[in-house]
N, C-alpha and C. Protein backbone atom coordinates (compact mmCIF):
# COMPACT_ATOMS: atom_id res chain seq x y z
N UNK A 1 -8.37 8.35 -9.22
CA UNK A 1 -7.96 7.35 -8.23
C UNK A 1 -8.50 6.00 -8.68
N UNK A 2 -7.62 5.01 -8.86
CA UNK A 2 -8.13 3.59 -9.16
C UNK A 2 -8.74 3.26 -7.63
N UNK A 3 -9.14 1.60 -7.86
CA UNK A 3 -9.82 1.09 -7.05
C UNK A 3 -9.01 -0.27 -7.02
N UNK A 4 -8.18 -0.85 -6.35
CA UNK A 4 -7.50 -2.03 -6.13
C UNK A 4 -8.27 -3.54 -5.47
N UNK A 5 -8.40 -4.27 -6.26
CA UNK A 5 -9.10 -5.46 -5.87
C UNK A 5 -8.31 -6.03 -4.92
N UNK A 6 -8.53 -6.30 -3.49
CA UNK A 6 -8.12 -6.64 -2.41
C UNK A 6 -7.71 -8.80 -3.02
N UNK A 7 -6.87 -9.20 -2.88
CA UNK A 7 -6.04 -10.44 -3.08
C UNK A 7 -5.74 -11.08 -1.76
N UNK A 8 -5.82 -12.42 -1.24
CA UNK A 8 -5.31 -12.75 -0.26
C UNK A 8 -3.67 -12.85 -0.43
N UNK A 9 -3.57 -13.59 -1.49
CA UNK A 9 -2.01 -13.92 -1.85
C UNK A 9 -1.23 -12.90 -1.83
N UNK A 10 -1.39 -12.04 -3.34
CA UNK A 10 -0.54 -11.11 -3.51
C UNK A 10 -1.92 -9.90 -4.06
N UNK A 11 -1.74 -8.69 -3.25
CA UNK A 11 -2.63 -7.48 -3.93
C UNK A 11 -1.78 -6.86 -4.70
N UNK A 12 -1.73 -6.65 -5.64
CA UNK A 12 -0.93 -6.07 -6.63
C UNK A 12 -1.41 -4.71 -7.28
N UNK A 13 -0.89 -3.64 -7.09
CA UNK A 13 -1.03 -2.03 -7.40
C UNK A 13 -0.20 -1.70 -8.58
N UNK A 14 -1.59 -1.52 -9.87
CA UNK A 14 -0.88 -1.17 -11.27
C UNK A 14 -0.68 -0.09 -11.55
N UNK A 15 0.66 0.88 -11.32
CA UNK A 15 0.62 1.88 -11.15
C UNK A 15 0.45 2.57 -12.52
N UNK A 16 0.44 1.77 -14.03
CA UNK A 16 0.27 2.23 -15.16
C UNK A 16 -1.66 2.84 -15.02
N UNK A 17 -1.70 2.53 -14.36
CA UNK A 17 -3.70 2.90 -13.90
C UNK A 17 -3.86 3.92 -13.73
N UNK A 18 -2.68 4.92 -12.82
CA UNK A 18 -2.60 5.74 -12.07
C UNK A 18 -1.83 6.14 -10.98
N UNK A 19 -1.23 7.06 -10.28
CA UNK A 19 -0.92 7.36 -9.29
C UNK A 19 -1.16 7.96 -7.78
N UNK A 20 -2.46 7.55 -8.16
CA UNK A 20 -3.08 7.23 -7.03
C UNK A 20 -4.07 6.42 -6.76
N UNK A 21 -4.29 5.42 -5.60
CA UNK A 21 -5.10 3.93 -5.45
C UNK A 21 -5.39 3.74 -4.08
N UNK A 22 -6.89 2.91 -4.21
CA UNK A 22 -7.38 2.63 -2.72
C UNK A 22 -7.39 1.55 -2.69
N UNK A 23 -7.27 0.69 -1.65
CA UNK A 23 -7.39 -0.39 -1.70
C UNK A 23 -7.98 -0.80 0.14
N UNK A 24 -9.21 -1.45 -0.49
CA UNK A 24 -10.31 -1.63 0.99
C UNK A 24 -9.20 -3.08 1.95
N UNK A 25 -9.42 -3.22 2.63
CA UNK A 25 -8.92 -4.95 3.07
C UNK A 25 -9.81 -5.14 3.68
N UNK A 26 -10.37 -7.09 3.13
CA UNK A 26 -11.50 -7.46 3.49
C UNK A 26 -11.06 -8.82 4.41
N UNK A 27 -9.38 -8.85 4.54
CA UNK A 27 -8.50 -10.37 5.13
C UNK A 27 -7.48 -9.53 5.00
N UNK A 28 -6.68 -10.59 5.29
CA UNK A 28 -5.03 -10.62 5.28
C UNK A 28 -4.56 -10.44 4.41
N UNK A 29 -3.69 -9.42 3.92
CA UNK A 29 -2.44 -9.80 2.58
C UNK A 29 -0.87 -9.90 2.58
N UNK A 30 -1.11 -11.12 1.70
CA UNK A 30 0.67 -12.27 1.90
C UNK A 30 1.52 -11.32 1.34
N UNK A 31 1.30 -10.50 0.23
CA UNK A 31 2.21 -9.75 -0.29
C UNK A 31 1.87 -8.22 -0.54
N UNK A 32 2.17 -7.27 -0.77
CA UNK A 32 1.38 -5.80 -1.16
C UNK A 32 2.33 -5.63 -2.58
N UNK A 33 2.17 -5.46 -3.55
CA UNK A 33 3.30 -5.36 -4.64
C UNK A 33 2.74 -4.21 -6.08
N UNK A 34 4.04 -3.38 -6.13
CA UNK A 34 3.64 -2.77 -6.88
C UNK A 34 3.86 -2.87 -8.39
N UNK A 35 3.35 -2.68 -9.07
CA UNK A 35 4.13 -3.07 -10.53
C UNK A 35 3.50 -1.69 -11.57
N UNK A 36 4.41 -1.80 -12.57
CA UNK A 36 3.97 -0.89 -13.99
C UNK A 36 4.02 0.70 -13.95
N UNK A 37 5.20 1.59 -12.80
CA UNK A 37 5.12 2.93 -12.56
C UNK A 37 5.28 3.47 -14.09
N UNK A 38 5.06 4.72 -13.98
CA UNK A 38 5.83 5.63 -14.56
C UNK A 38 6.84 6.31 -14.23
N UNK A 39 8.12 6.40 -14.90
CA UNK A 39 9.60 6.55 -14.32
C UNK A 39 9.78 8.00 -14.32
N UNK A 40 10.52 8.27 -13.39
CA UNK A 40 10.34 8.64 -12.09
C UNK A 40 8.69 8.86 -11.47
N UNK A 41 8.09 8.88 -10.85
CA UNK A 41 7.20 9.34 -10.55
C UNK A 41 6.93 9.05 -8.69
N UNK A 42 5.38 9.97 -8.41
CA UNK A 42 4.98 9.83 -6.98
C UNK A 42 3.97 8.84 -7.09
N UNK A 43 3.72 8.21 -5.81
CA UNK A 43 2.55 7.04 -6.06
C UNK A 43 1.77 7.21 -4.80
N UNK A 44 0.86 7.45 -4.57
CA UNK A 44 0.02 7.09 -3.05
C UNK A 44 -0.76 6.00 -3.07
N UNK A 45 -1.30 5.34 -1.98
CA UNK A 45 -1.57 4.34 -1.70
C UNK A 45 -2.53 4.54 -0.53
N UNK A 46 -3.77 4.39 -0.67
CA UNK A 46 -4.35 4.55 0.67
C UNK A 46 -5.35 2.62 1.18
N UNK A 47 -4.62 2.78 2.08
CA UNK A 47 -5.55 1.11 2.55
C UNK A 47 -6.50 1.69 3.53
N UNK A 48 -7.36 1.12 3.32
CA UNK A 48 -8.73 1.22 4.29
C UNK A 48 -8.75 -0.22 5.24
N UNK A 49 -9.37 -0.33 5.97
CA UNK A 49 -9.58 -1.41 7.09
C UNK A 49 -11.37 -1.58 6.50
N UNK A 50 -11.94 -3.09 6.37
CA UNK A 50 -13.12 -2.78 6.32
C UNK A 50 -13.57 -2.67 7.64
N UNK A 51 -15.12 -3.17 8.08
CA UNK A 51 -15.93 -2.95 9.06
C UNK A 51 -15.55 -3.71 10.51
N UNK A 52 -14.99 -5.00 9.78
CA UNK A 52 -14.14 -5.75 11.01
C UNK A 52 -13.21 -4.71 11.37
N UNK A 53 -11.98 -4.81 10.68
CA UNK A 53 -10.57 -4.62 10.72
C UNK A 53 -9.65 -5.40 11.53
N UNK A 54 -8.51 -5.37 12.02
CA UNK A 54 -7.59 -6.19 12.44
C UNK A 54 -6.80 -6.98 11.30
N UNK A 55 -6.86 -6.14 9.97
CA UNK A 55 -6.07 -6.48 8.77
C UNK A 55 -5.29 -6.36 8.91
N UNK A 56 -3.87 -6.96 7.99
CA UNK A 56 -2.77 -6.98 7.81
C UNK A 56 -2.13 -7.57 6.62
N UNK A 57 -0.95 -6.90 6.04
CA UNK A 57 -0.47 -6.96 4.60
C UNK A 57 1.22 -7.62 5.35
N UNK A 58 1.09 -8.84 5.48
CA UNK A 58 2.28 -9.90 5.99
C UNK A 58 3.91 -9.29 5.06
N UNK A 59 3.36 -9.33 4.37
CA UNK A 59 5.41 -8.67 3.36
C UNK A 59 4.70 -7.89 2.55
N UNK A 60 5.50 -6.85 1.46
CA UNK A 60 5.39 -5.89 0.91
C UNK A 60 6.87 -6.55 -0.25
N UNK A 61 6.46 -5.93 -1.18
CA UNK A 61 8.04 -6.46 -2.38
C UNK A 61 9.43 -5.73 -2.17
N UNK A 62 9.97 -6.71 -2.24
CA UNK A 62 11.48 -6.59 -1.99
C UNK A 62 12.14 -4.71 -2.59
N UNK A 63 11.08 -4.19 -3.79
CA UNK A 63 11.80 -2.96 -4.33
C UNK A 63 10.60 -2.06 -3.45
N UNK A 64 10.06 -2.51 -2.22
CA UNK A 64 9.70 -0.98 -1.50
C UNK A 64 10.34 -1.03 -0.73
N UNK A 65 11.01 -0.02 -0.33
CA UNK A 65 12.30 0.85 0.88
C UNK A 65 11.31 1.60 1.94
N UNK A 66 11.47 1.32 3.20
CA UNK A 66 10.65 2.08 4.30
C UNK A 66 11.58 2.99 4.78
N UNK A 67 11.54 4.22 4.97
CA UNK A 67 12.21 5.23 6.17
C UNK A 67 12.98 4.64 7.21
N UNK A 68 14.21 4.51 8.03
CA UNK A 68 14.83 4.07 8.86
C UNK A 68 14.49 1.94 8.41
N UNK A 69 14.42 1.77 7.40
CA UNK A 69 14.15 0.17 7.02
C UNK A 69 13.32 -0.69 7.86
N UNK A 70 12.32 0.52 7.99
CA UNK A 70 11.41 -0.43 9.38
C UNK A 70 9.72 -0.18 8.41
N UNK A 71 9.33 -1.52 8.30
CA UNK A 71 7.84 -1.36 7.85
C UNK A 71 6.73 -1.14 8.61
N UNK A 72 6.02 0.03 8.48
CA UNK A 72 5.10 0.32 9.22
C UNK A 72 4.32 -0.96 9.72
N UNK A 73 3.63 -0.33 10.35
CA UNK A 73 2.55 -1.94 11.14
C UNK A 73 1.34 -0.43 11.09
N UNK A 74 0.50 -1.19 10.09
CA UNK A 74 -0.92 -0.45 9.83
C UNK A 74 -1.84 -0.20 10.41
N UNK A 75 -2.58 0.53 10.70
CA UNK A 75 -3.82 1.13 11.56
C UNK A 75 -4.44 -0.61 11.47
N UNK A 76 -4.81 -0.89 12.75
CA UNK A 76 -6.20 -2.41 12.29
C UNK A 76 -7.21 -1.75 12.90
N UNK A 77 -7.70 -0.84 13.43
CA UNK A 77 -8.93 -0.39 13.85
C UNK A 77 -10.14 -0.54 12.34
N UNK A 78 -10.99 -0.72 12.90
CA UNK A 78 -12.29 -1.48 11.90
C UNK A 78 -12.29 0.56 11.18
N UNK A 79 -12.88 0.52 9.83
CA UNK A 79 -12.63 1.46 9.16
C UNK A 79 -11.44 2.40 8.87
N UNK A 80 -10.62 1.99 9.39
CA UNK A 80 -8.73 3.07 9.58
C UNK A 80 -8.89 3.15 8.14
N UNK A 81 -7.96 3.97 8.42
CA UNK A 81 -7.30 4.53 7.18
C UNK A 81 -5.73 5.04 7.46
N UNK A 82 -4.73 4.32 6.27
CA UNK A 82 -3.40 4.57 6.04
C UNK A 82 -3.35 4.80 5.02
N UNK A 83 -2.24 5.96 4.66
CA UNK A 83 -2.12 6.44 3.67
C UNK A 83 -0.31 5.92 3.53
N UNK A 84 0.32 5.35 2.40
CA UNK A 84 1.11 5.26 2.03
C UNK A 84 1.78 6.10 0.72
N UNK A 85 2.75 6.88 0.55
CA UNK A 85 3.51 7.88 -0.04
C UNK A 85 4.46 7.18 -0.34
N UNK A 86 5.09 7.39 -1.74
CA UNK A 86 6.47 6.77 -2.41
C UNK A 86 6.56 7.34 -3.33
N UNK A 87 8.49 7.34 -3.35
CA UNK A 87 9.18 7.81 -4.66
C UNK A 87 9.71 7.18 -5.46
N UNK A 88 9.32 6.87 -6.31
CA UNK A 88 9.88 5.33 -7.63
C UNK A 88 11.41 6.16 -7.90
N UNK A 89 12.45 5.45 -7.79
CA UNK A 89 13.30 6.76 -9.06
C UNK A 89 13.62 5.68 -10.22
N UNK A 90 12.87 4.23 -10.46
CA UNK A 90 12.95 3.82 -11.62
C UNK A 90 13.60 2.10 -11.30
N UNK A 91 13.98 2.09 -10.15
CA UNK A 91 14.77 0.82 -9.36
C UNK A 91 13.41 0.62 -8.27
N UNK A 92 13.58 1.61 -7.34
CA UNK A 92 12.54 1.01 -6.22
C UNK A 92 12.23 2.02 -5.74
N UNK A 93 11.11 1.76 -4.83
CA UNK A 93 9.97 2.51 -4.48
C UNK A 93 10.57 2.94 -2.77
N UNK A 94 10.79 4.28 -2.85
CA UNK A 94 10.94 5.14 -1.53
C UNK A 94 9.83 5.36 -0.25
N UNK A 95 9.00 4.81 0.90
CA UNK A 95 7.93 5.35 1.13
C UNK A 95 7.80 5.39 2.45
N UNK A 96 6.82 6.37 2.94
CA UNK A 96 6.66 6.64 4.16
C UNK A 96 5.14 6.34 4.33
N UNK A 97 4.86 6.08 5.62
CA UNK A 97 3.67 5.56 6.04
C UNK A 97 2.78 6.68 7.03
N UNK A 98 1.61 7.18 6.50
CA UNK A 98 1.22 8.44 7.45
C UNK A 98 0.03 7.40 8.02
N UNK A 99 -0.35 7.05 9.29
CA UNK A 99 -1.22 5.81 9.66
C UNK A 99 -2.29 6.76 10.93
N UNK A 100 -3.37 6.13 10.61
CA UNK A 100 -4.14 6.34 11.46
C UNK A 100 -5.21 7.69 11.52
N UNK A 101 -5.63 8.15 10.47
CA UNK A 101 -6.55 9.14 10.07
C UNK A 101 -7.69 9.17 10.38
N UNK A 102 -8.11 9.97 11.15
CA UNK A 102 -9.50 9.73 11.92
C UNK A 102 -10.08 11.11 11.45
């Protein structure tokens, strides 16, 4: 599992790292973006809330596809945890949002 350096602008998830990544949020993020899969492949994504929480990731890139085209709205409870799931098939990223793991 990589470790994703939290970005205000854009957090960017190198999926050539791995296929699977955490990424803490310590603020807000303007963009969530993935880059560098391996074709076809699965990718998880888990965001953590730090100790505050009330985080939020404002847009996500144009090649992630949400379930019914609706983007989750993420756990903000201080420590949450969301787990994000996706299917690259080589164009864009398929994913569902499992939120709120206690």
């Amino acid at each position: 599992q990589q470790t994703i350096t939290y970005n205000v602008t854009t957090t960017t998830v190198d999926w050539g790292a791995g296929n699977k990544a955490t990424v803490t949020l310590t603020g807000n993020v303007g963009t969530m973006a993935f880059t560098n899969p391996p074709k076809p492949s699965n990718v998880v994504l888990k965001i953590v809330q730090d100790a505050t929480g009330s985080r939020v990731v404002t847009a996500w890139d144009t090649d992630i596809k949400w379930a019914d085209g609706a983007t989750p709205t993420l756990t903000t409870t201080a420590n949450g945890i969301d787990i994000i799931s996706c299917y690259f098939d080589g164009t864009s990223y398929y994913c569902v949002a499992s939120l709120a793991f206690a």
